[in-house]
N, C-alpha and C. Protein backbone atom coordinates (compact mmCIF):
# COMPACT_ATOMS: atom_id res chain seq x y z
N UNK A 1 -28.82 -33.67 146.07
CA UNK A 1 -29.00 -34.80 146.96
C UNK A 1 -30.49 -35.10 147.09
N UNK A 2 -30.56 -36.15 146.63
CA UNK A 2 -32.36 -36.86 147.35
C UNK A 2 -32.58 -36.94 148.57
N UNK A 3 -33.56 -36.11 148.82
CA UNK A 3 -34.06 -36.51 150.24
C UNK A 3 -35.05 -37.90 150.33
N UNK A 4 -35.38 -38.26 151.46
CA UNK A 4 -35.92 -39.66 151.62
C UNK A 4 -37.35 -39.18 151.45
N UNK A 5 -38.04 -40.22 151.05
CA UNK A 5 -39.29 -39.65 150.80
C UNK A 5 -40.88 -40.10 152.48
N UNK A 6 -41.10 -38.68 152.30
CA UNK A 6 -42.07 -39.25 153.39
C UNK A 6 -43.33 -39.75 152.77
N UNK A 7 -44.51 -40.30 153.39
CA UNK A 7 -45.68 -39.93 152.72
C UNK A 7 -45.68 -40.11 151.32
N UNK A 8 -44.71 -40.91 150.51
CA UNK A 8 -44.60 -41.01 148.94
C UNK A 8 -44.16 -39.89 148.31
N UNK A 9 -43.92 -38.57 149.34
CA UNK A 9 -42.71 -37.63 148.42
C UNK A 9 -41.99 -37.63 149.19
N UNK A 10 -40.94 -36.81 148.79
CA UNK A 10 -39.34 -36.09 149.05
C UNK A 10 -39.79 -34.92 150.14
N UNK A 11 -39.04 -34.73 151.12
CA UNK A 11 -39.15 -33.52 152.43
C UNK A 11 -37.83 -32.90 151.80
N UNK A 12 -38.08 -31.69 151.19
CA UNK A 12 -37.11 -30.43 150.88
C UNK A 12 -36.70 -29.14 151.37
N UNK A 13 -36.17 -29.02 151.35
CA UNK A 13 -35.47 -27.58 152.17
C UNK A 13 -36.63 -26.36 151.40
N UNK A 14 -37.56 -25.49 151.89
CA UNK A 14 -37.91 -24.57 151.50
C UNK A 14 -39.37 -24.98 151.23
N UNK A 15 -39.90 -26.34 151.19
CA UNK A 15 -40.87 -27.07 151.49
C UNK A 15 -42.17 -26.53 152.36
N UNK A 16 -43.02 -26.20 152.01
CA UNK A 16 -44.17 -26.09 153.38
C UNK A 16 -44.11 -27.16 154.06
N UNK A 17 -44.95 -27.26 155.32
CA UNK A 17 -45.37 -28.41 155.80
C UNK A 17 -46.16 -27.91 157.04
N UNK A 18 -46.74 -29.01 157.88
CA UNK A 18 -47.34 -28.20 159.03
C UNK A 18 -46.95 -29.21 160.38
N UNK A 19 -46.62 -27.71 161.19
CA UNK A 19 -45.60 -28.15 162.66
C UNK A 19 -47.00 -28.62 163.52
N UNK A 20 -47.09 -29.44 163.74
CA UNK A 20 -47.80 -29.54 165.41
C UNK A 20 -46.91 -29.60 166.41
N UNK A 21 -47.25 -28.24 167.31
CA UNK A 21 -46.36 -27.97 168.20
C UNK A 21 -46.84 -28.98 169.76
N UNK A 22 -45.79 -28.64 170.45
CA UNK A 22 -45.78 -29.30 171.74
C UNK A 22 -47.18 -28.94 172.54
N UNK A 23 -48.09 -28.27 172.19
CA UNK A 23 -49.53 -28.01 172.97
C UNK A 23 -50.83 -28.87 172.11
N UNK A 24 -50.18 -29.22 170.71
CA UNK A 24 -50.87 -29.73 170.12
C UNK A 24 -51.93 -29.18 169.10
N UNK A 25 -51.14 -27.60 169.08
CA UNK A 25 -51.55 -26.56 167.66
C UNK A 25 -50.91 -26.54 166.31
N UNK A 26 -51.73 -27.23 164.99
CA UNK A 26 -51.06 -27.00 164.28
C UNK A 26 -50.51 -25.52 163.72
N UNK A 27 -49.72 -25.49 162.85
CA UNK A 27 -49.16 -24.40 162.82
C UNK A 27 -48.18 -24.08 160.65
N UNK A 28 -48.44 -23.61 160.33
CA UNK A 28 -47.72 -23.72 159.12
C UNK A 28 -46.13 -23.45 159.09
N UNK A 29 -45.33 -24.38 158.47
CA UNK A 29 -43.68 -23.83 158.80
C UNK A 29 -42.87 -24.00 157.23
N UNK A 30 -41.65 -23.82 157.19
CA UNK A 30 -41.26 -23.99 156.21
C UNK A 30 -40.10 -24.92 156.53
N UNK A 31 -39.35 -25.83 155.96
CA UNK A 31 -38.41 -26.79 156.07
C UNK A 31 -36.96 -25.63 155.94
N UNK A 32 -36.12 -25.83 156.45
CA UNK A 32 -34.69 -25.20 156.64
C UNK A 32 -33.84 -25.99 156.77
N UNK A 33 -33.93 -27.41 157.12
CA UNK A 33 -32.94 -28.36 156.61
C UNK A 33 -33.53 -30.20 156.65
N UNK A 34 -33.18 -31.04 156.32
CA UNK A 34 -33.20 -32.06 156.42
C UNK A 34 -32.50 -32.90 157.38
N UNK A 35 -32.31 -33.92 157.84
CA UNK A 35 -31.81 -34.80 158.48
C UNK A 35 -32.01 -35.95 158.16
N UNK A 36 -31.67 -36.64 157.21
CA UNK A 36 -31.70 -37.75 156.59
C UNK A 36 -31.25 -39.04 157.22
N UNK A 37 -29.88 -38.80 157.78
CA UNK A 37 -29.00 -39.55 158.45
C UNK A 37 -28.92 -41.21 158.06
N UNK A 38 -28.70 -40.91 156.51
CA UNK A 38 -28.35 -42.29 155.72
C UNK A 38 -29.54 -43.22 156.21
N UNK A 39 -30.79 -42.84 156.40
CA UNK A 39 -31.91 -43.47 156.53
C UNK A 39 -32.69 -44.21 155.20
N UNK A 40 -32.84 -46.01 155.05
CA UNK A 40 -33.60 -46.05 154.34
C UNK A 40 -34.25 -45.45 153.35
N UNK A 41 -34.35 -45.17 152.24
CA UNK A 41 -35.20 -45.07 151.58
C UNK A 41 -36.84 -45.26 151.78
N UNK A 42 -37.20 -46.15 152.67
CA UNK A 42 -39.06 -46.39 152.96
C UNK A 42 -39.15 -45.87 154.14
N UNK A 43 -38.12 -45.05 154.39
CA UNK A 43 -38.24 -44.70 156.27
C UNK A 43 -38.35 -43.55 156.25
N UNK A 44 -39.86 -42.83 157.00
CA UNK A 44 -39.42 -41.32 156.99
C UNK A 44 -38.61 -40.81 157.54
N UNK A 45 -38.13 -39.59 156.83
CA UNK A 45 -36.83 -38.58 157.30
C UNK A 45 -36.95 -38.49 159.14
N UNK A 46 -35.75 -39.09 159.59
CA UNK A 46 -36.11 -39.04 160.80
C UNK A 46 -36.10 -37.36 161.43
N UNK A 47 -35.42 -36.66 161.37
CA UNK A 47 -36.18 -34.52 161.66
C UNK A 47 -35.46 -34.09 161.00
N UNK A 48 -36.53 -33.17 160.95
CA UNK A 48 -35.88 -31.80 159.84
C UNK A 48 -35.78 -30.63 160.62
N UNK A 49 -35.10 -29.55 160.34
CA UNK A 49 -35.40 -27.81 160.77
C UNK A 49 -36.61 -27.41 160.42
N UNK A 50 -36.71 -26.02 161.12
CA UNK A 50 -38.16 -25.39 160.78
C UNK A 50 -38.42 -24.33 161.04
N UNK A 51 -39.05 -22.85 160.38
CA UNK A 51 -38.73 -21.83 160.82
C UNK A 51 -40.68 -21.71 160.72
N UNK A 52 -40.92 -20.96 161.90
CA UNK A 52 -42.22 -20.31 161.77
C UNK A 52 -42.56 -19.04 162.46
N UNK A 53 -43.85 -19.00 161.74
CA UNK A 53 -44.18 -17.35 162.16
C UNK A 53 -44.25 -16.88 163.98
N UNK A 54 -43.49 -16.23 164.47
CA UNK A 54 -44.01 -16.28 166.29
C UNK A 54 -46.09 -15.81 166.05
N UNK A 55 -46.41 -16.27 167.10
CA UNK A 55 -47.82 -16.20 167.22
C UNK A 55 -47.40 -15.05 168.11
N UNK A 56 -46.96 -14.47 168.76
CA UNK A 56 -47.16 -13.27 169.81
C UNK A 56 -47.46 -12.12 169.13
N UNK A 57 -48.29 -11.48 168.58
CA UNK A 57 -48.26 -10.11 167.78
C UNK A 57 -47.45 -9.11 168.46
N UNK A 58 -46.79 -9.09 169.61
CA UNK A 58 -46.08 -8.32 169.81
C UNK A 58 -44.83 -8.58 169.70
N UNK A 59 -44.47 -9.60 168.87
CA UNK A 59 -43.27 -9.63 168.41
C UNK A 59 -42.75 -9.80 167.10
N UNK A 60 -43.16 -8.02 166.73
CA UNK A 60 -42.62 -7.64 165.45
C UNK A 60 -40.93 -6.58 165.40
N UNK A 61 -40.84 -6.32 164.34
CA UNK A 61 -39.55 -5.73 164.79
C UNK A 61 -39.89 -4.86 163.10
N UNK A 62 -38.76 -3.96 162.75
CA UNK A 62 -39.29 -3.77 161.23
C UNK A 62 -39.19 -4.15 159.82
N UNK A 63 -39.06 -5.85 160.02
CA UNK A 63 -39.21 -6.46 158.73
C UNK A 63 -40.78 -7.20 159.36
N UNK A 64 -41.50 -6.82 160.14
CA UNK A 64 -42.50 -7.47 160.54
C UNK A 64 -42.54 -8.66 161.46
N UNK A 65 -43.09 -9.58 161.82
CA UNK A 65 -43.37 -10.59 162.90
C UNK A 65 -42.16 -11.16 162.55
N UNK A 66 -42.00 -11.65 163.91
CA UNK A 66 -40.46 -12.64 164.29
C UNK A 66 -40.56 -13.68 163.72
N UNK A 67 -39.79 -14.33 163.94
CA UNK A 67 -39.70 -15.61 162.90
C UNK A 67 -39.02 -16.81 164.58
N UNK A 68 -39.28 -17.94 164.52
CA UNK A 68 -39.03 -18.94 165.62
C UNK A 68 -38.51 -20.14 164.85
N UNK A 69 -37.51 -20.66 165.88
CA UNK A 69 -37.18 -21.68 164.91
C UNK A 69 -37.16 -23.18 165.68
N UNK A 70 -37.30 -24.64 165.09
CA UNK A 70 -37.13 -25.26 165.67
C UNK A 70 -36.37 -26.13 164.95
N UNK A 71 -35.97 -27.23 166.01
CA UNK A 71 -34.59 -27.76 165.22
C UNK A 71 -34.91 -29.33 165.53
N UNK A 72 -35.00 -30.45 164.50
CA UNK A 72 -34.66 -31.86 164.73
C UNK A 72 -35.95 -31.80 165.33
N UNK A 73 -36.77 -31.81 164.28
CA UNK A 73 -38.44 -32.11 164.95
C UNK A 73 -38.90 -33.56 163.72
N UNK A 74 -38.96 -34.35 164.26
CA UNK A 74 -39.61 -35.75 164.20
C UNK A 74 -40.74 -35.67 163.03
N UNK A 75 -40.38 -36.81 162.00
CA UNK A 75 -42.18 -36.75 161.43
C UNK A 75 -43.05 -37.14 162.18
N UNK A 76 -44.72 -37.15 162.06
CA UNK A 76 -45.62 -37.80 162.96
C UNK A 76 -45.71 -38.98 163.11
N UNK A 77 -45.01 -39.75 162.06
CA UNK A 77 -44.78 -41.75 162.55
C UNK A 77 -43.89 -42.23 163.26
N UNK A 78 -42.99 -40.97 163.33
CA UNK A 78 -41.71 -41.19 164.21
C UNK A 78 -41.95 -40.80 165.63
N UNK A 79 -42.73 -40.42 165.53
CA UNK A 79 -43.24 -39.33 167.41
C UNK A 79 -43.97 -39.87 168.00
N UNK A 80 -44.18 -40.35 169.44
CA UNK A 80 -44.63 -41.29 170.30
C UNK A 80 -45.56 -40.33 170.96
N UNK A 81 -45.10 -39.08 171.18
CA UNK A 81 -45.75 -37.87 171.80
C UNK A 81 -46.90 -36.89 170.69
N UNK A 82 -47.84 -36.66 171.79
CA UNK A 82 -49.47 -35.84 170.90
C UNK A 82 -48.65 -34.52 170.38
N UNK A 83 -47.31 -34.05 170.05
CA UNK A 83 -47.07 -33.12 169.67
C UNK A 83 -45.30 -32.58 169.40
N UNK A 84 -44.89 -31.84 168.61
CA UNK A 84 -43.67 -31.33 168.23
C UNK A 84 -42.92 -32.30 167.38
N UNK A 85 -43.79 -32.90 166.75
CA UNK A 85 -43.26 -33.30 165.26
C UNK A 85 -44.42 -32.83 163.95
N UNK A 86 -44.10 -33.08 162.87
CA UNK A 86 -44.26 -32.27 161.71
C UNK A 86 -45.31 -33.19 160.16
N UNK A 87 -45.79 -32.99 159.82
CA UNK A 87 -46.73 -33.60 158.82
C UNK A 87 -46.96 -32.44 157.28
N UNK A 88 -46.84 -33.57 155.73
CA UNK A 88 -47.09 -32.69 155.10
C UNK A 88 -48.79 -32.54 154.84
């Protein structure tokens, strides 16, 4: 399946990209799903999933640091708000 393209590429499952979170820190994440929702072709993907590293160093376990996830986070043309949508 084609994903819609943001930015002149395709947003893919397994994809880097970088989260700006709700404080307004970027952050590096990886894509875990798409949300396309039969959107245009010239329209960015309106949200995708996202898994990232927890920043708390005390929250490791023994495969190492936790992992956080967020769900149906907005690209940055789609987001009205300084934060918790996603840019490649």
């Amino acid at each position: 399946m084609e994903h819609p393209k943001v930015d002149g590429r395709t947003a893919d499952i397994g994809e880097p990209v970088t989260y700006v979170d709700e404080r307004g820190r970027a952050r590096a994440a990886l894509i875990t799903a798409v949300w396309d929702a039969g959107s245009p072709a010239t329209s960015p993907t309106p949200a995708i999933n996202l898994v990232i590293v927890a920043e708390d160093v005390k929250r490791n376990d023994e495969c190492g640091r936790q992992m956080e996830r967020r769900t149906s986070i907005p690209h940055q043309s789609m987001q009205t708000a300084p934060g918790n949508y996603w840019v490649k």
